[in-house]
N, C-alpha and C. Protein backbone atom coordinates (compact mmCIF):
# COMPACT_ATOMS: atom_id res chain seq x y z
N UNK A 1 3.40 9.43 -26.89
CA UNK A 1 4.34 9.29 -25.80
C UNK A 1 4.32 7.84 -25.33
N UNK A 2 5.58 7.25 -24.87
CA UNK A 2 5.60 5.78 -24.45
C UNK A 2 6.07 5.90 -23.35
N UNK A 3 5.76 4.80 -22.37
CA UNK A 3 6.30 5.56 -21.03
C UNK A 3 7.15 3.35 -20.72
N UNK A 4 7.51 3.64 -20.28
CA UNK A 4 8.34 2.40 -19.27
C UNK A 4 8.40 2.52 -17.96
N UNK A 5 7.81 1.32 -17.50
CA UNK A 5 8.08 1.08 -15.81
C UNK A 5 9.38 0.57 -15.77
N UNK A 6 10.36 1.13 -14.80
CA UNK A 6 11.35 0.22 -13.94
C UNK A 6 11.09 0.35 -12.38
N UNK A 7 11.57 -1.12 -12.10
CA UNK A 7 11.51 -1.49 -10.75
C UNK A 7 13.09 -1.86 -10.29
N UNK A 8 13.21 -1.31 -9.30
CA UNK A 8 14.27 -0.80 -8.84
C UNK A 8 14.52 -1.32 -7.23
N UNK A 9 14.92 -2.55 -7.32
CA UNK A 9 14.91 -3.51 -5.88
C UNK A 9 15.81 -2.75 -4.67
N UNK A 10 17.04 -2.20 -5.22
CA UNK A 10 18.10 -1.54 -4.66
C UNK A 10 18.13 0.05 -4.25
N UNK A 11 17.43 0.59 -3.72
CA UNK A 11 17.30 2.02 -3.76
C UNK A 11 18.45 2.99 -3.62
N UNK A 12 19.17 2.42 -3.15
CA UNK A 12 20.63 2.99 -3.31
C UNK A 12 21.10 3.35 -4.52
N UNK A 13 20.69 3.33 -5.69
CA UNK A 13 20.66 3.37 -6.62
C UNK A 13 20.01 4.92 -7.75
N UNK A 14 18.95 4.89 -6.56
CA UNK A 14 18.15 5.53 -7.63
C UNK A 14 18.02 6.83 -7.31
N UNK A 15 19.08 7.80 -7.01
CA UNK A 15 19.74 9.06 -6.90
C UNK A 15 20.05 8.86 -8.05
N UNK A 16 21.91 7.96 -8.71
CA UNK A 16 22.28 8.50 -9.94
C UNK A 16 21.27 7.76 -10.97
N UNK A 17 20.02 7.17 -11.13
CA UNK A 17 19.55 6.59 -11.99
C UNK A 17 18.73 8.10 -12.54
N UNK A 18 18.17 8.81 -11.35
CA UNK A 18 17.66 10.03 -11.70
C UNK A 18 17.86 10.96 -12.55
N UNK A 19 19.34 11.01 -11.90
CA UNK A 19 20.29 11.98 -12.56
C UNK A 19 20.75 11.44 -14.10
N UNK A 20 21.01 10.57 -14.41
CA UNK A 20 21.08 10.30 -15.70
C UNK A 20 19.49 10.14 -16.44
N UNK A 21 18.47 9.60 -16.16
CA UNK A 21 17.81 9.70 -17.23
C UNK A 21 17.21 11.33 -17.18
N UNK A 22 17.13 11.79 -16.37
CA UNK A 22 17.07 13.51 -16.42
C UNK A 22 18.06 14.00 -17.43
N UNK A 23 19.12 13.67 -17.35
CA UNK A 23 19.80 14.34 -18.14
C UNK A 23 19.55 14.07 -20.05
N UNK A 24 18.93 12.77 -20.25
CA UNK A 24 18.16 12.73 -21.53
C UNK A 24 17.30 13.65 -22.21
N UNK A 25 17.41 13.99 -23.21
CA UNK A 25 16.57 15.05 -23.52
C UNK A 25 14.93 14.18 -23.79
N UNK A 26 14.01 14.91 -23.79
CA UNK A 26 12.59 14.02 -23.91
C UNK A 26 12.39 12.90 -22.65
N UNK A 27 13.13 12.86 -22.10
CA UNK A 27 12.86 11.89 -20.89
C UNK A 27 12.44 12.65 -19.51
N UNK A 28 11.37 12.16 -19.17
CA UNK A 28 11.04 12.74 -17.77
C UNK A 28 10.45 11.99 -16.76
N UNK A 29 10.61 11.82 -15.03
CA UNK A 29 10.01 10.77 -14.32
C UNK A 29 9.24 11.21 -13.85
N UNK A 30 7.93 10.70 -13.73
CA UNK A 30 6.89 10.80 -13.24
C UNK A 30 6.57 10.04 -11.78
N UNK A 31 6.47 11.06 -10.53
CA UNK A 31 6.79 10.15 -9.18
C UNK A 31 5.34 9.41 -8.71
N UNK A 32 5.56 8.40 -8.32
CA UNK A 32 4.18 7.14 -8.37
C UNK A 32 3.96 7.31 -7.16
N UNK A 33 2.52 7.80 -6.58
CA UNK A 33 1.95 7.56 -5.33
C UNK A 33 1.61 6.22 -4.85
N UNK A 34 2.09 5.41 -3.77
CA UNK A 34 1.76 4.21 -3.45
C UNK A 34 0.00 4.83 -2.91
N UNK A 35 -0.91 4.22 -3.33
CA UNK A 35 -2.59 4.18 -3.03
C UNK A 35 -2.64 3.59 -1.68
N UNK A 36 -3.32 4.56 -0.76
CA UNK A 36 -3.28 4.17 0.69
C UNK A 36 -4.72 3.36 0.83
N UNK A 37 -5.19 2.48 1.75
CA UNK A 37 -5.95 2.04 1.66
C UNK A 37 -6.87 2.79 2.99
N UNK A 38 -7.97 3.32 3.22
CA UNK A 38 -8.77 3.53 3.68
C UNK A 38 -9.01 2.63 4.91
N UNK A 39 -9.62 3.04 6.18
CA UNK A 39 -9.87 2.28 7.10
C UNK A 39 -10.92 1.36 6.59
N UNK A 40 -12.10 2.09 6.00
CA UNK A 40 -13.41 1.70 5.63
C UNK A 40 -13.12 0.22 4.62
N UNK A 41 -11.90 0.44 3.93
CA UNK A 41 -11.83 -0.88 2.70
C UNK A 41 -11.03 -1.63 3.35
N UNK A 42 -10.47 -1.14 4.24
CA UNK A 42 -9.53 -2.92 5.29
C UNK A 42 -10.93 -3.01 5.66
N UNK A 43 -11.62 -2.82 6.36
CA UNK A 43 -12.97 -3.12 7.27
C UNK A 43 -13.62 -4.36 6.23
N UNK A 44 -13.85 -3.68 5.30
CA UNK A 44 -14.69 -4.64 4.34
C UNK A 44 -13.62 -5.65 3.83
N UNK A 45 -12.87 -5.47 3.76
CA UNK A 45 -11.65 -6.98 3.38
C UNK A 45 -12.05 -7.90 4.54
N UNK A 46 -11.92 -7.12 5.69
CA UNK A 46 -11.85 -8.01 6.58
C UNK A 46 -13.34 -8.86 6.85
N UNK A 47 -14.45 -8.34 6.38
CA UNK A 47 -15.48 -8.50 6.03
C UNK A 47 -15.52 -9.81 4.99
N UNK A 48 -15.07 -9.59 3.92
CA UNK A 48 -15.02 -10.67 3.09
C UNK A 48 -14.23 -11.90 3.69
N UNK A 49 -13.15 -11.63 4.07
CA UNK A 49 -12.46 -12.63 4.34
C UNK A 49 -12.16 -13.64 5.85
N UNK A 50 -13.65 -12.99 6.43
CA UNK A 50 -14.40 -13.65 7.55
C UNK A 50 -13.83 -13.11 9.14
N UNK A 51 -12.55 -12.28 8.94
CA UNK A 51 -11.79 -11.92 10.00
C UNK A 51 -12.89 -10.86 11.01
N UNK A 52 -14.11 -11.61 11.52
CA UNK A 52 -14.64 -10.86 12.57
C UNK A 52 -15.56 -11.63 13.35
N UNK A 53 -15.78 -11.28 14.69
CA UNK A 53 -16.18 -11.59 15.76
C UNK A 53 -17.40 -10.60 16.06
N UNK A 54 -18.45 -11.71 16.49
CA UNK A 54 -19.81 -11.03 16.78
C UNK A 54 -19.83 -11.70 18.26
N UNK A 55 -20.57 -10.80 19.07
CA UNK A 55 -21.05 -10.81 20.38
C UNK A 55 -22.22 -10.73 20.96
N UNK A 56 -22.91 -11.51 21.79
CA UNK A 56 -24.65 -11.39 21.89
C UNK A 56 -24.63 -10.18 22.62
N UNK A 57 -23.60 -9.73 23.56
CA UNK A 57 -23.69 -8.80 24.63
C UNK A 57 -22.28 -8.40 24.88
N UNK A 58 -22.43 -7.42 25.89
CA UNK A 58 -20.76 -6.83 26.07
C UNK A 58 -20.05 -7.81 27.21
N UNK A 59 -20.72 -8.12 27.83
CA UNK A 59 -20.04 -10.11 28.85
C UNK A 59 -19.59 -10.30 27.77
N UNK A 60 -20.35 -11.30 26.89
CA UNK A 60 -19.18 -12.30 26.19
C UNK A 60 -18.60 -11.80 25.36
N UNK A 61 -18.25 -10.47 24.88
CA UNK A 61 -17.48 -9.71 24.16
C UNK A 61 -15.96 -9.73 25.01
N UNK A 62 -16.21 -9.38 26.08
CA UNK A 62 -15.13 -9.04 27.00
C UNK A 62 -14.36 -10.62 27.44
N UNK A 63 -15.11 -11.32 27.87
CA UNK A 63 -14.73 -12.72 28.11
C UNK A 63 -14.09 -13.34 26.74
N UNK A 64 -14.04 -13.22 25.79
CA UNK A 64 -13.86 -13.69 24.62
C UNK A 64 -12.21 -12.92 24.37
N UNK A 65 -12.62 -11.83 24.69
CA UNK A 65 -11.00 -10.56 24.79
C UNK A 65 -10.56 -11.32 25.67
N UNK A 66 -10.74 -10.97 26.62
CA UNK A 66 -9.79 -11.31 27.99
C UNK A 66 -9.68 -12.75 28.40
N UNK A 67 -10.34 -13.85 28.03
CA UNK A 67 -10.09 -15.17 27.72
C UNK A 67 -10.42 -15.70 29.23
């Protein structure tokens, strides 16, 4: 079996794109889950990519928020 990606910028589109390659015999679409990302793996992105703030205490936590 060979499969082909199309990407499809225009979604308006891709009602009759359905309908015709459905109507091919041997052709069938397979619907693609976009992969959600987890709270836990933004956390650690944000981890890597330095986006966090440490506090000695809850004062300068708050002062730091509230400016």
């Amino acid at each position: 079996m060979e499969q082909i990606v199309i990407n499809v910028e225009d979604k308006s589109i891709l009602r009759s794109l359905r309908k015709i390659l459905n109507s091919i015999n041997g052709v069938s679409i397979v619907r693609t889950t976009k992969k959600r990302k987890r709270g836990l793996d933004e956390a650690i992105e944000d981890v890597k990519a330095g986006r966090v703030y440490t506090a000695n205490n809850s004062k300068e936590m708050f002062k730091h928020i509230l400016g």
